[in-house]
C-alpha atoms as a PDB file:
ATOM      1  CA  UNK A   1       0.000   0.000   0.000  1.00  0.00           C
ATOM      2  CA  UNK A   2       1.278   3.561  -0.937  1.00  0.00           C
ATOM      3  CA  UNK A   3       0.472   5.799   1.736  1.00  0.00           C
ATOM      4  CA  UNK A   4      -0.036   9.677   0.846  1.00  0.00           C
ATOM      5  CA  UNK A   5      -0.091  12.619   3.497  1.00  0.00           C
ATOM      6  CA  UNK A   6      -0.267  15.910   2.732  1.00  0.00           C
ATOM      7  CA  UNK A   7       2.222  17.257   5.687  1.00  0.00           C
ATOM      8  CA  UNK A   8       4.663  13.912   5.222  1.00  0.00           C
ATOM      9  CA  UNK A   9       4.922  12.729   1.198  1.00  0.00           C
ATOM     10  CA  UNK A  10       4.216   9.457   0.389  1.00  0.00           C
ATOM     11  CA  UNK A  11       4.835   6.037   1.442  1.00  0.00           C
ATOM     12  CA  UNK A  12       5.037   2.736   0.862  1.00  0.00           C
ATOM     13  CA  UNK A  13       3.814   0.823   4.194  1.00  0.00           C
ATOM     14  CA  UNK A  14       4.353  -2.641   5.795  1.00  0.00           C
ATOM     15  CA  UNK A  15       1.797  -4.906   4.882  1.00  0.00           C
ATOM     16  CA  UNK A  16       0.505  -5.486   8.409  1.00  0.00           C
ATOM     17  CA  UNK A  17       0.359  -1.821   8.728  1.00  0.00           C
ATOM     18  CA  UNK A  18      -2.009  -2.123   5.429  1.00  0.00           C
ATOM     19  CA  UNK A  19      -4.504  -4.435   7.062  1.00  0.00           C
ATOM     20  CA  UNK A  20      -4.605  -2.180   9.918  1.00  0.00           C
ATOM     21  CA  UNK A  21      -5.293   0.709   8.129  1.00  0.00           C
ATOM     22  CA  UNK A  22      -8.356  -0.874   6.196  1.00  0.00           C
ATOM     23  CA  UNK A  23      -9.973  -2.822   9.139  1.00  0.00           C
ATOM     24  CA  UNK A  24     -12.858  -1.505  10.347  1.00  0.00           C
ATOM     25  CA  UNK A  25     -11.701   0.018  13.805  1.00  0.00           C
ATOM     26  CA  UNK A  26      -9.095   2.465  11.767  1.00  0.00           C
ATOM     27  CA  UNK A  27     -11.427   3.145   8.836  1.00  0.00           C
ATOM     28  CA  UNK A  28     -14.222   4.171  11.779  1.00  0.00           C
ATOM     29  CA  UNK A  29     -11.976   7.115  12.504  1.00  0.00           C
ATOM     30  CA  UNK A  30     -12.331   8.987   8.936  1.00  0.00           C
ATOM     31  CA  UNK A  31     -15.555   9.731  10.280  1.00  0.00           C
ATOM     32  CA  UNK A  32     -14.796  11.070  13.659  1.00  0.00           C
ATOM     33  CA  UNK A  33     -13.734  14.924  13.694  1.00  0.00           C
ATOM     34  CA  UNK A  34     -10.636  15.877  15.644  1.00  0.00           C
ATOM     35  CA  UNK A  35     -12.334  18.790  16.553  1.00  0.00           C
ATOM     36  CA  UNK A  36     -15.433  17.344  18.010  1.00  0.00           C
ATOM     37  CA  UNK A  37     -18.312  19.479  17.892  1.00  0.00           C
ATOM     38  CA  UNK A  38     -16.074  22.032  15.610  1.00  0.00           C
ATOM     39  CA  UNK A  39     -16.855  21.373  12.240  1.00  0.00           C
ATOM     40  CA  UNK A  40     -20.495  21.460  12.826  1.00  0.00           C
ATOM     41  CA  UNK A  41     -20.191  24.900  13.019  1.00  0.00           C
ATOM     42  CA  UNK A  42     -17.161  25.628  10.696  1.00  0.00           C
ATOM     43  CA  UNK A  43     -17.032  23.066   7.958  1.00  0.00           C
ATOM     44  CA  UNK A  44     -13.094  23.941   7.450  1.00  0.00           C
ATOM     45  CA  UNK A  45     -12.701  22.256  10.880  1.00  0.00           C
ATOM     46  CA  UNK A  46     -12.591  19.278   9.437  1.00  0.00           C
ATOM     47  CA  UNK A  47      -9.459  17.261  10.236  1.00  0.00           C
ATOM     48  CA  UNK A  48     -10.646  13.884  10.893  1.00  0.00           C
ATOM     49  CA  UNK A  49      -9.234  11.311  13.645  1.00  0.00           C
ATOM     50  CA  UNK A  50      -7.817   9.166  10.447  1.00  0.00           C
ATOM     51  CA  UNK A  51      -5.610  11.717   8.697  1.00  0.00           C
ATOM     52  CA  UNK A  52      -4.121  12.191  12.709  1.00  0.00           C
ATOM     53  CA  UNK A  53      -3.534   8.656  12.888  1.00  0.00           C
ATOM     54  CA  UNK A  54      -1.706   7.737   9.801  1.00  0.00           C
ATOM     55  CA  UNK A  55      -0.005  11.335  10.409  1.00  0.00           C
ATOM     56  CA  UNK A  56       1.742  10.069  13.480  1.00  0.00           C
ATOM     57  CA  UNK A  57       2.288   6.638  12.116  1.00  0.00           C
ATOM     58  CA  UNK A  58       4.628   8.347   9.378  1.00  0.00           C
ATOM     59  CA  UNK A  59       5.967  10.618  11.744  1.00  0.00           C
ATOM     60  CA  UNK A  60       7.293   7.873  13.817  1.00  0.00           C
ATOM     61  CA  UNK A  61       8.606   5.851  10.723  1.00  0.00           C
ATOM     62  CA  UNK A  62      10.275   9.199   9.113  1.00  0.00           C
ATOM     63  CA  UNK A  63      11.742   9.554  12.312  1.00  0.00           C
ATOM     64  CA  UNK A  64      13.166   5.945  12.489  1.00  0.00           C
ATOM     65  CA  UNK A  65      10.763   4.322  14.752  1.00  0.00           C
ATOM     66  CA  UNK A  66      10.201   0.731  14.763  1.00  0.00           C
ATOM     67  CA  UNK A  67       7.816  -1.047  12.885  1.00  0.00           C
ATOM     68  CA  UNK A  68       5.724  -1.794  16.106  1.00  0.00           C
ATOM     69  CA  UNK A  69       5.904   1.918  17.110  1.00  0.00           C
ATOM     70  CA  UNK A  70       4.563   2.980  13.771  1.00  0.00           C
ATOM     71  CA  UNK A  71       1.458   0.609  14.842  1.00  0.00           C
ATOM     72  CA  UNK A  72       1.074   1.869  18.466  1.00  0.00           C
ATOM     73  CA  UNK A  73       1.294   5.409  16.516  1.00  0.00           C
ATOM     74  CA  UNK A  74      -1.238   4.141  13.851  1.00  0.00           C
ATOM     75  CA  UNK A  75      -3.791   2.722  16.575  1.00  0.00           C
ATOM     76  CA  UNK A  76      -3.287   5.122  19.389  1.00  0.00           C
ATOM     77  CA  UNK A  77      -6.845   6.484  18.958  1.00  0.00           C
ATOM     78  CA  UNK A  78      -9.201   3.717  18.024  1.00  0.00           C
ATOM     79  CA  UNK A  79     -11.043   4.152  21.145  1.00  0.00           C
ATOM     80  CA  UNK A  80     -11.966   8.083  20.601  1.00  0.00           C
ATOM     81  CA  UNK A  81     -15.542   7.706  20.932  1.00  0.00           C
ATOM     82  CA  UNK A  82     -17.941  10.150  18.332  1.00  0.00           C
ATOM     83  CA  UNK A  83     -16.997  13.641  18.199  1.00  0.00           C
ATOM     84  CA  UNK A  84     -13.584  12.955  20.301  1.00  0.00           C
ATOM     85  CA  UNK A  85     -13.306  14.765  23.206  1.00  0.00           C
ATOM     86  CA  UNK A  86     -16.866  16.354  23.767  1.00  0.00           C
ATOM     87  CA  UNK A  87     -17.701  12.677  25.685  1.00  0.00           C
ATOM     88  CA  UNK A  88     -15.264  14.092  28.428  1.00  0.00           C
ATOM     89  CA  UNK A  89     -17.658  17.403  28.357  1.00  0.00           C
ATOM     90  CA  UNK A  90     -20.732  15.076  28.622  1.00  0.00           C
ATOM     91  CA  UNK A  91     -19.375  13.328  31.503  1.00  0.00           C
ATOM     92  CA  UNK A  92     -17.747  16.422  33.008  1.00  0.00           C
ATOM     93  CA  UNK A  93     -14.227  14.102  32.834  1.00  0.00           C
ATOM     94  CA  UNK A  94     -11.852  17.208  32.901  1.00  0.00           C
ATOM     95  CA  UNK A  95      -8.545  15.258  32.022  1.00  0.00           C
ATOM     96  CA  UNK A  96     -10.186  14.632  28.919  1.00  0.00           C
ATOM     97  CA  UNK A  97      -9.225  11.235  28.680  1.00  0.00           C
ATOM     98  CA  UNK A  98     -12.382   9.059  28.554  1.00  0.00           C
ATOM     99  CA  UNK A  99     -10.831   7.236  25.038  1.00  0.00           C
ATOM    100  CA  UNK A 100      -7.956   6.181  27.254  1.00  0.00           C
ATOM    101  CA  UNK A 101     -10.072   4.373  29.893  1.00  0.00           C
ATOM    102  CA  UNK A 102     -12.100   2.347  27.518  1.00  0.00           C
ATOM    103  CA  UNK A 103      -8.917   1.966  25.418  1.00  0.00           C
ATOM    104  CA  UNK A 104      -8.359  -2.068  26.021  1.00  0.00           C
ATOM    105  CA  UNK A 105     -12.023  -2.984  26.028  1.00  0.00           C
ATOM    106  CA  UNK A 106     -12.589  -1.777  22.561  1.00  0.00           C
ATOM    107  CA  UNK A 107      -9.170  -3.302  21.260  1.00  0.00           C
ATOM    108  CA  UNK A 108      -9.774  -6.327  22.655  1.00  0.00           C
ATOM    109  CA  UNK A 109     -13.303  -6.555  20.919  1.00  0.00           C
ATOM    110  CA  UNK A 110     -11.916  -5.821  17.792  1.00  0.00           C
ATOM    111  CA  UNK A 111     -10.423  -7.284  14.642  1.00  0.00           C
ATOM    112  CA  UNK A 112      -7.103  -5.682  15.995  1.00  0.00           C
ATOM    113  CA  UNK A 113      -6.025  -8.341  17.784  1.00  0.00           C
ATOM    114  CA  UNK A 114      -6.014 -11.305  14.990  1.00  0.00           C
ATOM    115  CA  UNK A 115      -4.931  -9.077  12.358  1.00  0.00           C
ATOM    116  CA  UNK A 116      -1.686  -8.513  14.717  1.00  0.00           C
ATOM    117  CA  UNK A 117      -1.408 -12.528  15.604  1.00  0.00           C
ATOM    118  CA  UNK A 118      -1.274 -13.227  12.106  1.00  0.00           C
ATOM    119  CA  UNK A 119       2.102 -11.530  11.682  1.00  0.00           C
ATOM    120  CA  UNK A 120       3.144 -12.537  15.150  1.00  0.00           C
ATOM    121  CA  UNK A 121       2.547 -10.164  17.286  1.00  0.00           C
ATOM    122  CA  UNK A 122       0.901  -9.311  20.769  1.00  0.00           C
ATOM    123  CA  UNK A 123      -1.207  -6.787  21.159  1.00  0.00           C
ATOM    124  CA  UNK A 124      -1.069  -6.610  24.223  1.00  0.00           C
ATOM    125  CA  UNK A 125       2.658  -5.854  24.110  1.00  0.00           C
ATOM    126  CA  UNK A 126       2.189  -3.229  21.634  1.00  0.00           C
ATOM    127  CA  UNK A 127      -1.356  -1.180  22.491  1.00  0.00           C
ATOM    128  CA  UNK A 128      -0.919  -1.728  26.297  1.00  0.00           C
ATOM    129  CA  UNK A 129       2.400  -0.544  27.161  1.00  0.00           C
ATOM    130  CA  UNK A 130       3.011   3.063  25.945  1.00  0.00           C
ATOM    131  CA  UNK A 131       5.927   3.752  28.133  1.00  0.00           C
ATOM    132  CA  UNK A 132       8.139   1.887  25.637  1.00  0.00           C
ATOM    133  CA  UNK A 133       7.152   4.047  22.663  1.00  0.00           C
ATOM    134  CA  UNK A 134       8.989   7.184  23.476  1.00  0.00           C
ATOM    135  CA  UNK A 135       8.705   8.837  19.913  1.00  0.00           C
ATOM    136  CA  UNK A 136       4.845   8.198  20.137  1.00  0.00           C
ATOM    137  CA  UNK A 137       4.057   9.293  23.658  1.00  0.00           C
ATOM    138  CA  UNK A 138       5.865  11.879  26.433  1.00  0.00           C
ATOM    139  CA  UNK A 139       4.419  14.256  28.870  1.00  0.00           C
ATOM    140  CA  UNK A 140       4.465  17.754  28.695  1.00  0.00           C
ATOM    141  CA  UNK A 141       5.757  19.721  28.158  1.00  0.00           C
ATOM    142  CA  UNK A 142       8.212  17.634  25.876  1.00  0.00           C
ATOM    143  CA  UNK A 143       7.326  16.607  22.352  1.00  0.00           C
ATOM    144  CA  UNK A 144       5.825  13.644  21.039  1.00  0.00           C
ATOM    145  CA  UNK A 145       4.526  12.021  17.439  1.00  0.00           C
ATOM    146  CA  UNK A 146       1.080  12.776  19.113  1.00  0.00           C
ATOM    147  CA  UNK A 147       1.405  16.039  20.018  1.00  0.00           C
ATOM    148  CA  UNK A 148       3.713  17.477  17.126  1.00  0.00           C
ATOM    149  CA  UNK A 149       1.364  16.148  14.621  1.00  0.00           C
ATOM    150  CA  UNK A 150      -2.023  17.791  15.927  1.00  0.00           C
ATOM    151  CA  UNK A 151      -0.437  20.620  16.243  1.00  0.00           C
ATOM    152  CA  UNK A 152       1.332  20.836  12.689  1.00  0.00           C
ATOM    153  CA  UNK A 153      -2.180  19.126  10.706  1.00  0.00           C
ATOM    154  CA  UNK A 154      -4.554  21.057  12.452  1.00  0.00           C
ATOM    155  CA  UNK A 155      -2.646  24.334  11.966  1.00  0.00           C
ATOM    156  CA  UNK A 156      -1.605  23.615   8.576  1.00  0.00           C
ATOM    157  CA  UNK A 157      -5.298  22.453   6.969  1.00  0.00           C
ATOM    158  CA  UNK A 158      -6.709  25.799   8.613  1.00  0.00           C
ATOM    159  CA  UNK A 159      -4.475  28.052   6.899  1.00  0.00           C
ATOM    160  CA  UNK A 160      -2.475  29.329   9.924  1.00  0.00           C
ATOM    161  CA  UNK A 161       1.049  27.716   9.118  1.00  0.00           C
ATOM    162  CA  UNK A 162       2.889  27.324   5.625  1.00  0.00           C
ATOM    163  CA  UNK A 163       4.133  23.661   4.382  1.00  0.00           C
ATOM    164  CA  UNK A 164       7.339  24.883   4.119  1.00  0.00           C
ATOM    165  CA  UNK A 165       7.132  26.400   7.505  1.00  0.00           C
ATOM    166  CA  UNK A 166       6.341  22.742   8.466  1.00  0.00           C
ATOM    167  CA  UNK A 167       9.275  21.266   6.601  1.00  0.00           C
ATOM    168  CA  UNK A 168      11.421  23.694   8.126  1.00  0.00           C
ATOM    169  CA  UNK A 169      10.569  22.384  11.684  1.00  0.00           C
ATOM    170  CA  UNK A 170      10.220  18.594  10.546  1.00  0.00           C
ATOM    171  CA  UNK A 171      14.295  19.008   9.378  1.00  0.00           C
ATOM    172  CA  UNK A 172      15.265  20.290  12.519  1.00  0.00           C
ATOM    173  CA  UNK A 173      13.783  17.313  14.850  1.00  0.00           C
ATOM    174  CA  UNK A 174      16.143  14.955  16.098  1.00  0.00           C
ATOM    175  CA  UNK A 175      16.045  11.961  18.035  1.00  0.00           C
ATOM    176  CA  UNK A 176      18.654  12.063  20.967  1.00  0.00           C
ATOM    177  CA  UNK A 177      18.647   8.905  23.380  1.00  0.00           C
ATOM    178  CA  UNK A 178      15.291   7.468  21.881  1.00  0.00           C
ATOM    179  CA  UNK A 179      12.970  10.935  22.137  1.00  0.00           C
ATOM    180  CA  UNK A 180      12.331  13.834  20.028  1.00  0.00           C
ATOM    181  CA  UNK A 181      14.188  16.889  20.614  1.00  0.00           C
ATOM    182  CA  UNK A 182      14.828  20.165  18.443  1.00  0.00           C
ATOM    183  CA  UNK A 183      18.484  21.181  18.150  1.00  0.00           C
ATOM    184  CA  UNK A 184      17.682  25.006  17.378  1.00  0.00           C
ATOM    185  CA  UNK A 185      15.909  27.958  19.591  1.00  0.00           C
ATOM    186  CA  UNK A 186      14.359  29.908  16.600  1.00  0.00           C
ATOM    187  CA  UNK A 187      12.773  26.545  15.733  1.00  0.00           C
ATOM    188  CA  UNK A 188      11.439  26.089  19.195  1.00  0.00           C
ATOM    189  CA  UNK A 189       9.875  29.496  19.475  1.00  0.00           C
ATOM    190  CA  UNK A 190       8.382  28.728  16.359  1.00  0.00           C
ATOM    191  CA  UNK A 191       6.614  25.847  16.945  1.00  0.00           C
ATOM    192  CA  UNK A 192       5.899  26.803  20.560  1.00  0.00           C
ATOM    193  CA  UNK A 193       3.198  29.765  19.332  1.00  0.00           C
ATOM    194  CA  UNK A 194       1.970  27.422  16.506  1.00  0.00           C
ATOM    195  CA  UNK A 195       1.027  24.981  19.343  1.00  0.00           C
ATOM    196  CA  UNK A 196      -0.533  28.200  21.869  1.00  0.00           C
ATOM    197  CA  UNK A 197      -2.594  28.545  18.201  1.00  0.00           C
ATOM    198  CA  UNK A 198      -3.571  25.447  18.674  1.00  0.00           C
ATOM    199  CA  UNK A 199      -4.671  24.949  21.965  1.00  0.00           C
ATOM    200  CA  UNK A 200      -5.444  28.373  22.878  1.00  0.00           C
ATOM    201  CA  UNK A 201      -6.194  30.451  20.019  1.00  0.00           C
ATOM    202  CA  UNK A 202      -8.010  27.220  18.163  1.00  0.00           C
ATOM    203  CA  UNK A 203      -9.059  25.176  21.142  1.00  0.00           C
ATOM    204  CA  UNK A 204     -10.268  28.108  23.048  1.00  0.00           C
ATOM    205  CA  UNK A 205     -11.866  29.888  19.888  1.00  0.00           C
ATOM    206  CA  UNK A 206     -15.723  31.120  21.067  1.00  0.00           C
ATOM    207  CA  UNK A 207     -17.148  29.298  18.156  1.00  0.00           C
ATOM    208  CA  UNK A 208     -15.227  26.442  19.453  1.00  0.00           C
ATOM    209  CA  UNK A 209     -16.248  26.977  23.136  1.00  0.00           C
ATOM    210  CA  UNK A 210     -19.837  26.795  22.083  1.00  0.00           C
ATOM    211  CA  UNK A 211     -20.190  24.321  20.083  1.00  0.00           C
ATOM    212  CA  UNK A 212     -18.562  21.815  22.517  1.00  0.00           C
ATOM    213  CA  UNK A 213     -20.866  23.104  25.022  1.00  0.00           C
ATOM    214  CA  UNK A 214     -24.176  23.222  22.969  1.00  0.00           C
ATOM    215  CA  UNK A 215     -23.098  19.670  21.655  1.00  0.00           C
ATOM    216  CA  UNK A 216     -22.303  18.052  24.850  1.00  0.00           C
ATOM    217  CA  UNK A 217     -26.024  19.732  26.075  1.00  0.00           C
ATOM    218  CA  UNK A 218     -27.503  17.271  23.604  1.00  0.00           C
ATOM    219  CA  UNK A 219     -25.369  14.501  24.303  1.00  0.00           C
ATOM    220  CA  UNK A 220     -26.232  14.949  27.785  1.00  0.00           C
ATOM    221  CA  UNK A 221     -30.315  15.081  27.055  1.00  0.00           C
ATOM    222  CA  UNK A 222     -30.185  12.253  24.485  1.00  0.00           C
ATOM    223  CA  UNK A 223     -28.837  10.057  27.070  1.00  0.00           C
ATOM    224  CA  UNK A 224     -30.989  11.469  29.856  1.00  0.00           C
ATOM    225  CA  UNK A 225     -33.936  10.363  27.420  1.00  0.00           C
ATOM    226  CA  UNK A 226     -32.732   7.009  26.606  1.00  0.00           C
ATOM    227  CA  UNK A 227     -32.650   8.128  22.965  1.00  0.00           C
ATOM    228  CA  UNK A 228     -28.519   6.988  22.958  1.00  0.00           C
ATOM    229  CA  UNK A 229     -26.356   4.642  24.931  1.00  0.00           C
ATOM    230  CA  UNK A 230     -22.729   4.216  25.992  1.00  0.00           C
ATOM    231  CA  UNK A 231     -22.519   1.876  23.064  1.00  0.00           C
ATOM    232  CA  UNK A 232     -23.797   4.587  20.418  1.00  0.00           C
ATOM    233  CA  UNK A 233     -20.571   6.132  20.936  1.00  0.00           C
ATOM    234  CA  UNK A 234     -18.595   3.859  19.407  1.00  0.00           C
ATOM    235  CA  UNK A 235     -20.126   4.777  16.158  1.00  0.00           C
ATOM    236  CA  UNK A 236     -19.134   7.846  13.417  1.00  0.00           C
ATOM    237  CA  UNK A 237     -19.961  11.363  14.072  1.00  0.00           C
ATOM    238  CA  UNK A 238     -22.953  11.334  11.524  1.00  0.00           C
ATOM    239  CA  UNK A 239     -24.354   8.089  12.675  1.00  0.00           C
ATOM    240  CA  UNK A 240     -25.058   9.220  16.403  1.00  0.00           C
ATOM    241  CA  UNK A 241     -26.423  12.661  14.753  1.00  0.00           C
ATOM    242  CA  UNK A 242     -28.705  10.248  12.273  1.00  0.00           C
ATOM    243  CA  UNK A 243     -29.762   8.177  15.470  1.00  0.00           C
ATOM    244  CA  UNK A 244     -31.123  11.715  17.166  1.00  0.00           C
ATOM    245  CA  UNK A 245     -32.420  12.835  14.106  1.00  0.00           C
ATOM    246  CA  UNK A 246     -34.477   9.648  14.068  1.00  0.00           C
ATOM    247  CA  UNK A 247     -36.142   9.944  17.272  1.00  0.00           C
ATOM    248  CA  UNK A 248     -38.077  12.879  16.456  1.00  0.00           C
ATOM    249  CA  UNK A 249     -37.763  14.460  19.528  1.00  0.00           C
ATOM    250  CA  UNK A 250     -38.106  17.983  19.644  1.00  0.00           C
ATOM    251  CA  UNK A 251     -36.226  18.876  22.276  1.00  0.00           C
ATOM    252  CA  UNK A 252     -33.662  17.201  20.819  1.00  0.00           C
ATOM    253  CA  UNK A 253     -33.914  18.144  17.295  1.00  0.00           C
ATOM    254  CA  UNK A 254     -34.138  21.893  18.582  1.00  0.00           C
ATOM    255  CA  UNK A 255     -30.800  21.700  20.409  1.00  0.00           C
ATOM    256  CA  UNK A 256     -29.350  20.409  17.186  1.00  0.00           C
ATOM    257  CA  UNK A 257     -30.602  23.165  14.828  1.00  0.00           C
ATOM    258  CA  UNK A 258     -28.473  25.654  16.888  1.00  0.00           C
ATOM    259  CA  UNK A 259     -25.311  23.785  15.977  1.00  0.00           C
ATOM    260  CA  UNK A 260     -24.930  25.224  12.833  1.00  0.00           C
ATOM    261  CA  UNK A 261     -22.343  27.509  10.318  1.00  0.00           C
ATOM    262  CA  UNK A 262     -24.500  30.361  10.793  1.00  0.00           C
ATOM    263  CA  UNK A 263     -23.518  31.170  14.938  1.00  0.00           C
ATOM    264  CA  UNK A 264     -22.616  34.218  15.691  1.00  0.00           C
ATOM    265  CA  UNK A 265     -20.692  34.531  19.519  1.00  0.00           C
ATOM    266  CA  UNK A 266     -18.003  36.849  21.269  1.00  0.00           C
ATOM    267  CA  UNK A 267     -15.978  37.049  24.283  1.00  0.00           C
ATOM    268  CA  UNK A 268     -16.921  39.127  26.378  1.00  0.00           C
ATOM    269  CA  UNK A 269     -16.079  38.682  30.266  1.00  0.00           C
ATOM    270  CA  UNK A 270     -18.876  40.564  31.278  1.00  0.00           C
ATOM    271  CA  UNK A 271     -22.188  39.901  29.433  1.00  0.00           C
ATOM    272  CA  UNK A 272     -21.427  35.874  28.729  1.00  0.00           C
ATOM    273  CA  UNK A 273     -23.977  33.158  28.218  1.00  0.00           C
ATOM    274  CA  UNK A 274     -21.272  30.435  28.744  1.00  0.00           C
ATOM    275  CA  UNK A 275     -17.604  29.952  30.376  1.00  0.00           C
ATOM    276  CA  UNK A 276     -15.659  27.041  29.718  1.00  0.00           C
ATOM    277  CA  UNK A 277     -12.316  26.289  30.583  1.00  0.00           C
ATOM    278  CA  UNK A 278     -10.355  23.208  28.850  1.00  0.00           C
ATOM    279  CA  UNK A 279      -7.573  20.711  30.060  1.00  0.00           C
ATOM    280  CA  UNK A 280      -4.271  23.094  30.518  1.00  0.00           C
ATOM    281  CA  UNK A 281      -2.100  22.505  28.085  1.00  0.00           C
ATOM    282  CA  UNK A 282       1.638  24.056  28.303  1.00  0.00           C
ATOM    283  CA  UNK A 283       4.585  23.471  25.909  1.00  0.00           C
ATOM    284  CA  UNK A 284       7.917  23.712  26.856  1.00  0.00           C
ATOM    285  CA  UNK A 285      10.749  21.345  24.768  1.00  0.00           C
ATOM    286  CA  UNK A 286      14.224  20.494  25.265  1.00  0.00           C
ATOM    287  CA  UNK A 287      16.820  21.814  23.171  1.00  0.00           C
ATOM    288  CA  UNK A 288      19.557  19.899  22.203  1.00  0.00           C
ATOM    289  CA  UNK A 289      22.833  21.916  22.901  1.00  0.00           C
ATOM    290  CA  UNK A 290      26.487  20.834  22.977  1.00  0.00           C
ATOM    291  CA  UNK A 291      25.357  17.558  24.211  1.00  0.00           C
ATOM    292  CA  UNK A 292      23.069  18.611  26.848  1.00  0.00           C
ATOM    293  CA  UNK A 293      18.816  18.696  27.213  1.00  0.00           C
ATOM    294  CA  UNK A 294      18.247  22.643  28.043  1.00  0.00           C
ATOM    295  CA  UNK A 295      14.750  23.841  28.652  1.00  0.00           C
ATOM    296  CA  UNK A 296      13.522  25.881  25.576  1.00  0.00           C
ATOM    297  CA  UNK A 297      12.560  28.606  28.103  1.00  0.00           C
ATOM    298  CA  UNK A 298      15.704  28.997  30.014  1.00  0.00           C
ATOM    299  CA  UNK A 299      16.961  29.420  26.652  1.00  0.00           C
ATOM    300  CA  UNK A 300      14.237  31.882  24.839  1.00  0.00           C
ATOM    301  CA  UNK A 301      12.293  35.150  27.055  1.00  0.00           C
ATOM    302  CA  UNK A 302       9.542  34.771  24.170  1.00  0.00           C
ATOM    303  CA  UNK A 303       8.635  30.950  25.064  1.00  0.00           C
ATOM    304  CA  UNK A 304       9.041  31.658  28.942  1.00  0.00           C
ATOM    305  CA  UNK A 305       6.512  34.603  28.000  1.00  0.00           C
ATOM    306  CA  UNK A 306       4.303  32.342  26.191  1.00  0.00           C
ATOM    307  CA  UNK A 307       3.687  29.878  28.485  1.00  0.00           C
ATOM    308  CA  UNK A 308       3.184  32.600  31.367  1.00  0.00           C
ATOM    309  CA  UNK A 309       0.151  34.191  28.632  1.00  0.00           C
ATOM    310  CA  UNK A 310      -1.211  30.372  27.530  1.00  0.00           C
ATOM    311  CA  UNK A 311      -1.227  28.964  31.663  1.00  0.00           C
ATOM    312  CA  UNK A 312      -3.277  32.602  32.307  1.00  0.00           C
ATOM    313  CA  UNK A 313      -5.580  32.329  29.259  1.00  0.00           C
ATOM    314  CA  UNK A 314      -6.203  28.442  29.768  1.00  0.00           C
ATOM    315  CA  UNK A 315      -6.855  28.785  33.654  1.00  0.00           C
ATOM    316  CA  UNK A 316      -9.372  32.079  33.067  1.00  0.00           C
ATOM    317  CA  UNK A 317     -10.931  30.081  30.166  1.00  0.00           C
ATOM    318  CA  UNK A 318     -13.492  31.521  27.484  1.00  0.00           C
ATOM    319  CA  UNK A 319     -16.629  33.875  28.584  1.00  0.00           C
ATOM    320  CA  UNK A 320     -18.885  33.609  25.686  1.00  0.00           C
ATOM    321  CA  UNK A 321     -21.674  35.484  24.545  1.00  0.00           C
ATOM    322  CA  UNK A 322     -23.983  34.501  21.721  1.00  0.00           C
ATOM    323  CA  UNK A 323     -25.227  37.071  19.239  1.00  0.00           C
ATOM    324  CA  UNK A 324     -27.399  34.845  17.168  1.00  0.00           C
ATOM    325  CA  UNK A 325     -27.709  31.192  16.767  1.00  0.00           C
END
């Protein structure tokens, strides 16, 4: 199989990594929004769970990881239910990490497992274990596969970073003793307010802000009614919006009319209708220098600065008002 991505090239991919990528788990996610509620309300927010997933598995393999990394990478978010991470706004989960928990149920009741014995592997020792894949997974503030390619996809498909800008940063990651690490300052600063546009300035965005809540509001009511179930979850974005559709329930149906392209909101910190506040999300990589791992912000005023503005912005969070939905 000849695998194309518009941030990475092209490439030609293992053919376990092929079966993966057409089973029915991996194929769910091309219809599961990254953004969650976002692109019912912008339909240019409309990077999907799939093009993330194959992103990081080519990340990891341009950046010489393993052939079982690249699958960890490539199956890292099977379990994100419909609409990502507006489930953890439904169930008021506020480290946002509800895919995580059910993680190793849905695995395990999936075609993932046999696909993976039948080039002799365990999935358990791949999918279970993340601690080994060190290009896939780190905490912050470092930089991972994960977290690099968000940040560059998301930014790039909405216009706010150039491919070359991208290629720029993607020649100047290393790998030093097994993680990923950026061996120049500039660089750093650079990608350090591309990722505060990401989780701040994107993440944070009013229109954003209320669609996650207005979505999660239905959600919450559909499953208050009976009309959905834990289990509807595990479906596509447009199939649990076809199952609400189908009740007929106009409660329901009039919550969902006012998630639409047309909204009109603000901040304002005074006159809101809603305040949200997401899970806080700082940045800070290590830079590579004469041998050593150096904080990016002992090294650069502007990224100290930066993560000062994002920690106040994220801990205030967004004060919305709505001017016509």
């Amino acid at each position: 199989m000849i695998v194309f991505d518009e941030i990475y090239g092209e490439f030609v991919v293992d053919k376990v990594l092929e079966e993966l990528i057409l089973s029915e788990p991996v194929q769910r996610l091309k219809g599961i929004h990254q953004g969650g509620a976002s692109y019912l309300v912008n339909e240019k927010w409309n990077v999907t769970r799939f093009d993330h997933s194959i992103g990081v598995m080519l990340l990891i393999r341009k950046l010489g990881g393993s052939l079982e990394e690249q699958i960890a990478g490539l199956l890292h978010d099977v379990s994100h239910t419909a609409f990502s991470h507006v489930v953890d706004f439904v169930f008021e989960n506020k480290e946002e990490d509800y895919h995580e928990k059910i993680y190793s149920s849905v695995v395990k009741n999936s075609g993932i497992p046999a696909i993976l014995a039948t080039y002799g592997y365990s999935y358990e020792d791949i999918l279970f274990d993340d601690s080994k894949w060190t290009l896939l997974e780190q905490p912050a503030p470092e930089l991972c596969a994960d977290r690099v390619d968000y940040t560059l996809r998301d930014m790039y498909v909405y216009g706010h970073i150039s491919l070359e800008e991208v290629n720029r940063f993607l020649h100047n990651l290393i790998v030093y003793e097994g993680n990923m690490y950026l061996q120049n300052i500039e660089i750093a600063e650079w990608f350090v307010r591309t990722y505060y546009k990401e989780v701040i300035d994107f993440f944070m965005d009013p229109l954003n802000i209320y669609g996650y809540d207005r979505l999660a509001t239905l959600l919450k009511r559909s499953l208050d009614k009976n009309i959905l179930n834990l289990n509807d979850f595990l479906v596509r974005d447009d199939e649990l919006i076809a199952k609400i559709k189908s009740s007929e329930d106009q409660e329901l149906l009039c919550l969902l009319k006012k998630l639409n392209p047309n909204v009109q909101v603000k901040e304002d910190r005074v006159d809101y209708d809603l305040h949200r506040k997401n899970k806080l999300r700082l940045i800070d990589p290590s830079i590579v220098k004469d041998g050593k791992l150096i904080r990016a912000s002992e090294l650069s005023e502007p990224i100290r600065m930066m993560g000062h503005t994002a920690y106040e912005k994220a801990t205030r969070g967004m004060y919305v008002k709505i001017v016509d939905n």
